[in-house]
C-alpha atoms as a PDB file:
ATOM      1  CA  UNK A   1      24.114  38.358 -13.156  1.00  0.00           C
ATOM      2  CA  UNK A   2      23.331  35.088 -14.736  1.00  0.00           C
ATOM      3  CA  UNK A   3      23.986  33.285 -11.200  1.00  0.00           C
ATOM      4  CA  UNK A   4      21.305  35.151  -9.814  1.00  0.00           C
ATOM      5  CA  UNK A   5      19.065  34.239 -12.357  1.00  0.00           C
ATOM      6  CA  UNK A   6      19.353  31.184 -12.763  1.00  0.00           C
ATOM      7  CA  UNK A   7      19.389  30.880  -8.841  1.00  0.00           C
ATOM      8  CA  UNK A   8      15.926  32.624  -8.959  1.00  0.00           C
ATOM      9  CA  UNK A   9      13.999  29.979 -11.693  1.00  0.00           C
ATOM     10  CA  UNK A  10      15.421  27.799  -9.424  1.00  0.00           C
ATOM     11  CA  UNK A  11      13.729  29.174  -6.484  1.00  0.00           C
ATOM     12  CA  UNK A  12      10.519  30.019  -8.599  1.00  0.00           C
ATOM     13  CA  UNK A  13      10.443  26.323  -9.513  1.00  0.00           C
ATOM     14  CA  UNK A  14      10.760  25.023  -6.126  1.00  0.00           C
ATOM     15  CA  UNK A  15       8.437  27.187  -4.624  1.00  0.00           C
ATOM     16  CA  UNK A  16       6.077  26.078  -7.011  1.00  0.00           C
ATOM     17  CA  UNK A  17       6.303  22.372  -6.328  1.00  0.00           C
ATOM     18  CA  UNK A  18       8.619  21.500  -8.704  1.00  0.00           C
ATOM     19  CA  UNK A  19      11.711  19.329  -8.470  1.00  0.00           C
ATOM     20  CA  UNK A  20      14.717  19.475 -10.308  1.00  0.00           C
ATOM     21  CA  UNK A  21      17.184  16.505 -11.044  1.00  0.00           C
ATOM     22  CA  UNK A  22      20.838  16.800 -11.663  1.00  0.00           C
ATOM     23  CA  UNK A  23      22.615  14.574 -13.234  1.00  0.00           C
ATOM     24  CA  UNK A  24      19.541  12.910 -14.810  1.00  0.00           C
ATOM     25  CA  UNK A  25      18.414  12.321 -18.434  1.00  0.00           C
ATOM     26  CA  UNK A  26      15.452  11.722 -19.998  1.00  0.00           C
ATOM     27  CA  UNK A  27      15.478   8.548 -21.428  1.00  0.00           C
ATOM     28  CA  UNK A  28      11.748   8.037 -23.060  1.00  0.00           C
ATOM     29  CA  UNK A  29       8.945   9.963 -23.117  1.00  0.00           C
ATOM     30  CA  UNK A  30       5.474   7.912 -21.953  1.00  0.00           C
ATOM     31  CA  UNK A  31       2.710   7.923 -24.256  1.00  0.00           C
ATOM     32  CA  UNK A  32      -0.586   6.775 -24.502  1.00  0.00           C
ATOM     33  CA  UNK A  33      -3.175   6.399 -27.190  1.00  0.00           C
ATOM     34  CA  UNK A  34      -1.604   9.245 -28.457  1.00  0.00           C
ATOM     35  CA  UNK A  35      -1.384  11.323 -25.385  1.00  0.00           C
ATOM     36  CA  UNK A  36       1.457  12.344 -22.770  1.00  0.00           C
ATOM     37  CA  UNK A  37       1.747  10.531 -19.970  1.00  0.00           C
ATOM     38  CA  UNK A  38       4.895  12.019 -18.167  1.00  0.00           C
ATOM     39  CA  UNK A  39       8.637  10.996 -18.966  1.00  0.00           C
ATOM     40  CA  UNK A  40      11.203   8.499 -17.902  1.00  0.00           C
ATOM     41  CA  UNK A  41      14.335   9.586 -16.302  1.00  0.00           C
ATOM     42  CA  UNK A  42      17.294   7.643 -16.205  1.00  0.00           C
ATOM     43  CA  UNK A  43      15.707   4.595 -17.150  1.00  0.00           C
ATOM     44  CA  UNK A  44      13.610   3.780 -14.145  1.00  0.00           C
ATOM     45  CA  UNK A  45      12.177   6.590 -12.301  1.00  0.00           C
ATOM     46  CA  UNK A  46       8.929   7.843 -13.890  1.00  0.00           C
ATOM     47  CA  UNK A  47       7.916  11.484 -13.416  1.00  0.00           C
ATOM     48  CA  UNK A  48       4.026  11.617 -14.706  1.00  0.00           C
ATOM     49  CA  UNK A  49       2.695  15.019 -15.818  1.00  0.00           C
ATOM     50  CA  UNK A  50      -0.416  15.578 -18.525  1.00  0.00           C
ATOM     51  CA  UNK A  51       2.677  17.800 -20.067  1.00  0.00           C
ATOM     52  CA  UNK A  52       5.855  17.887 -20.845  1.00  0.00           C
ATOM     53  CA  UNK A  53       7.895  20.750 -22.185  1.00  0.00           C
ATOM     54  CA  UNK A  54      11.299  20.035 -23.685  1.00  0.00           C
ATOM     55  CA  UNK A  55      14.492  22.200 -23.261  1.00  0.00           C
ATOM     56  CA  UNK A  56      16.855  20.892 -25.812  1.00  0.00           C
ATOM     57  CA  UNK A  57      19.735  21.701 -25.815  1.00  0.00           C
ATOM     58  CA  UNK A  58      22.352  21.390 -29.369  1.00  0.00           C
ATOM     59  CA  UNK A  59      23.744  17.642 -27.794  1.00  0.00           C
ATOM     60  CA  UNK A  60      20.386  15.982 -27.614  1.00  0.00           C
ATOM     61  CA  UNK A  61      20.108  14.053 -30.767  1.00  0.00           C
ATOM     62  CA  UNK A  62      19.449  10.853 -29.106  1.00  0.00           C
ATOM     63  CA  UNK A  63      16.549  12.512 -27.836  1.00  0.00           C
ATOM     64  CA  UNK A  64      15.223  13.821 -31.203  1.00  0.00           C
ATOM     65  CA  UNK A  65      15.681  10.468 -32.385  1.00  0.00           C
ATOM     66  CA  UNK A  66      13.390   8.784 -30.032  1.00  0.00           C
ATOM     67  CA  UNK A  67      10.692  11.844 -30.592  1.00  0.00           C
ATOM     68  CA  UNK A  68      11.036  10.900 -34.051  1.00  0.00           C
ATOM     69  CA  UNK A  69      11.132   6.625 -33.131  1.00  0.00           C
ATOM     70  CA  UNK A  70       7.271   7.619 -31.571  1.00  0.00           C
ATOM     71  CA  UNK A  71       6.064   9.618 -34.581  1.00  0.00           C
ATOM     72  CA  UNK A  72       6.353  12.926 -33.141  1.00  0.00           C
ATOM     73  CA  UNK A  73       6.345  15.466 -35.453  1.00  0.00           C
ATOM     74  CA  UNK A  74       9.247  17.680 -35.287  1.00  0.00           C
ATOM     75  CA  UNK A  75       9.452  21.182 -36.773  1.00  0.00           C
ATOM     76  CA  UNK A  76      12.473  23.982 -36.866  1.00  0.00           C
ATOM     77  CA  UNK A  77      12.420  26.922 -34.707  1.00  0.00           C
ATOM     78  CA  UNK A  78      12.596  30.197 -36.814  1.00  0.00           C
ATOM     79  CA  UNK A  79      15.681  31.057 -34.802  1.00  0.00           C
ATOM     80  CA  UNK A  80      18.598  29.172 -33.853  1.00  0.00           C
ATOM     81  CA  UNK A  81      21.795  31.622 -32.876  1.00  0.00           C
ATOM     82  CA  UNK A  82      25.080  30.941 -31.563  1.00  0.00           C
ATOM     83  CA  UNK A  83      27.679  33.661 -31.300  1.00  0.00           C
ATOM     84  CA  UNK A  84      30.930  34.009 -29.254  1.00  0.00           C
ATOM     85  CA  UNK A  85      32.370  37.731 -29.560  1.00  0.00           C
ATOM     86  CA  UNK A  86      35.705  38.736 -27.795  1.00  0.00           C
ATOM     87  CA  UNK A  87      36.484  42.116 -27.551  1.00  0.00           C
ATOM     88  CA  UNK A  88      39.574  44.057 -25.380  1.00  0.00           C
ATOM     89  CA  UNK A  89      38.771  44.855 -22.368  1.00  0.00           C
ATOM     90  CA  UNK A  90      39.099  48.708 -22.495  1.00  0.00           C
ATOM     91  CA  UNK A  91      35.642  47.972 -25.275  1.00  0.00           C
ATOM     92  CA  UNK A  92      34.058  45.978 -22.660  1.00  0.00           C
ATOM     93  CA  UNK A  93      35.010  48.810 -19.553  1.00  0.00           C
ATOM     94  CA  UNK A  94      33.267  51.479 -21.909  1.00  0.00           C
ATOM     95  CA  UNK A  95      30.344  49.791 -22.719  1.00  0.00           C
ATOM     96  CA  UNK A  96      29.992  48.703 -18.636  1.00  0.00           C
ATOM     97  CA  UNK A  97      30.650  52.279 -17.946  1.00  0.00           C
ATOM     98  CA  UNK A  98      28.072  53.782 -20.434  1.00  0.00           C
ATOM     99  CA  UNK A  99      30.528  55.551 -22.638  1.00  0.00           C
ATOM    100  CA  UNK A 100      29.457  53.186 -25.321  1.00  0.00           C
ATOM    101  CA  UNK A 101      27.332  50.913 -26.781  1.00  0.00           C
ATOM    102  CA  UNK A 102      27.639  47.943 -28.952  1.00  0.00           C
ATOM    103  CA  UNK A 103      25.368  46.188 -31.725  1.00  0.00           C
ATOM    104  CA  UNK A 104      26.236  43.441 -33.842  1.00  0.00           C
ATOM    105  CA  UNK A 105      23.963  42.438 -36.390  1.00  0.00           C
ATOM    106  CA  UNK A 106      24.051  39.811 -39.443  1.00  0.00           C
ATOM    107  CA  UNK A 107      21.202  39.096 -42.308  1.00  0.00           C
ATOM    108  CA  UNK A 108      21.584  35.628 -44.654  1.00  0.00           C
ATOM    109  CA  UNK A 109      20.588  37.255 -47.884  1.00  0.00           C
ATOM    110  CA  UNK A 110      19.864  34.010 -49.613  1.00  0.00           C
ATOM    111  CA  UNK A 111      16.749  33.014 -46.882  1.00  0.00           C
ATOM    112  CA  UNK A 112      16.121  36.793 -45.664  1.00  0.00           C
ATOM    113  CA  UNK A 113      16.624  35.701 -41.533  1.00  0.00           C
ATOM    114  CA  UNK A 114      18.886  37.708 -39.674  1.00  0.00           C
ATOM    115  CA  UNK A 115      19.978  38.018 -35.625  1.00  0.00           C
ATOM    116  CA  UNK A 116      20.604  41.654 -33.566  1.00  0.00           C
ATOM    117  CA  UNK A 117      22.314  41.981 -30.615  1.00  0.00           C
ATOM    118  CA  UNK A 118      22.263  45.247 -28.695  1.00  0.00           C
ATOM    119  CA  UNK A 119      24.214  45.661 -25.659  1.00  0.00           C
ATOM    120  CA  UNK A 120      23.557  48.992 -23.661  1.00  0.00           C
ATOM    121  CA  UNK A 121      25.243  49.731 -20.619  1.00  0.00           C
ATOM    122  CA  UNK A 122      23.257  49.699 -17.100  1.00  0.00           C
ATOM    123  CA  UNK A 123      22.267  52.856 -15.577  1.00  0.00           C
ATOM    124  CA  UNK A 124      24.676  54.255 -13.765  1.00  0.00           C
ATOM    125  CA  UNK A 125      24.324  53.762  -9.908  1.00  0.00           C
ATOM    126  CA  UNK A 126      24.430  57.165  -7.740  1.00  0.00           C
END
């Protein structure tokens, strides 16, 4: 399922113009007078845009050091989750085949945030 996403913002991108670049890195962000110009990538090729919108991922602290090198003010996301669950694949077949669902959920007491996941099967297919 993910493939197909994924292959379909890649489509949606494409179609509208855009360009992606693998194997490529941004390597400073262009600014002017206070404003965006576009970004550098790689070093030397220059993709201008009057915005940029930033994907980061949890490796790119290089990255949030040169936002922070500029002065750009950086600010926490309410919600930062990361959660691997492995469960026997009998739980997984009944959940897949609608003879169960599944919810996980966890609160931090001490700052009152919490996460939910819900996984509910698919309808079934006649």
């Amino acid at each position: 399922m993910l493939c197909k996403i994924v292959a379909n913002i890649r489509r949606h991108v494409l179609d509208g113009g855009g360009e992606i670049n693998y194997n490529s890195k941004m390597t400073e962000l262009l600014i002017l007078d206070g404003k965006v110009l576009g970004a550098l990538i790689n070093g030397e090729n220059e993709q201008r845009s009057p915005a940029v919108f930033l994907a980061l991922g949890h490796s790119a602290r290089d990255t949030f050091e040169m936002l922070r090198g500029k002065g750009i003010k950086l600010e926490q996301r309410a919600i930062s989750v990361g959660v691997r669950i492995e469960h026997p694949i009998e739980v997984i077949n009944n959940i897949r085949s609608g003879e169960a669902t599944y919810s996980f959920t966890y609160t931090d007491k001490k700052i009152g945030r919490g996460c939910i996941l819900s996984v509910c099967a698919p309808e079934a297919k006649s």
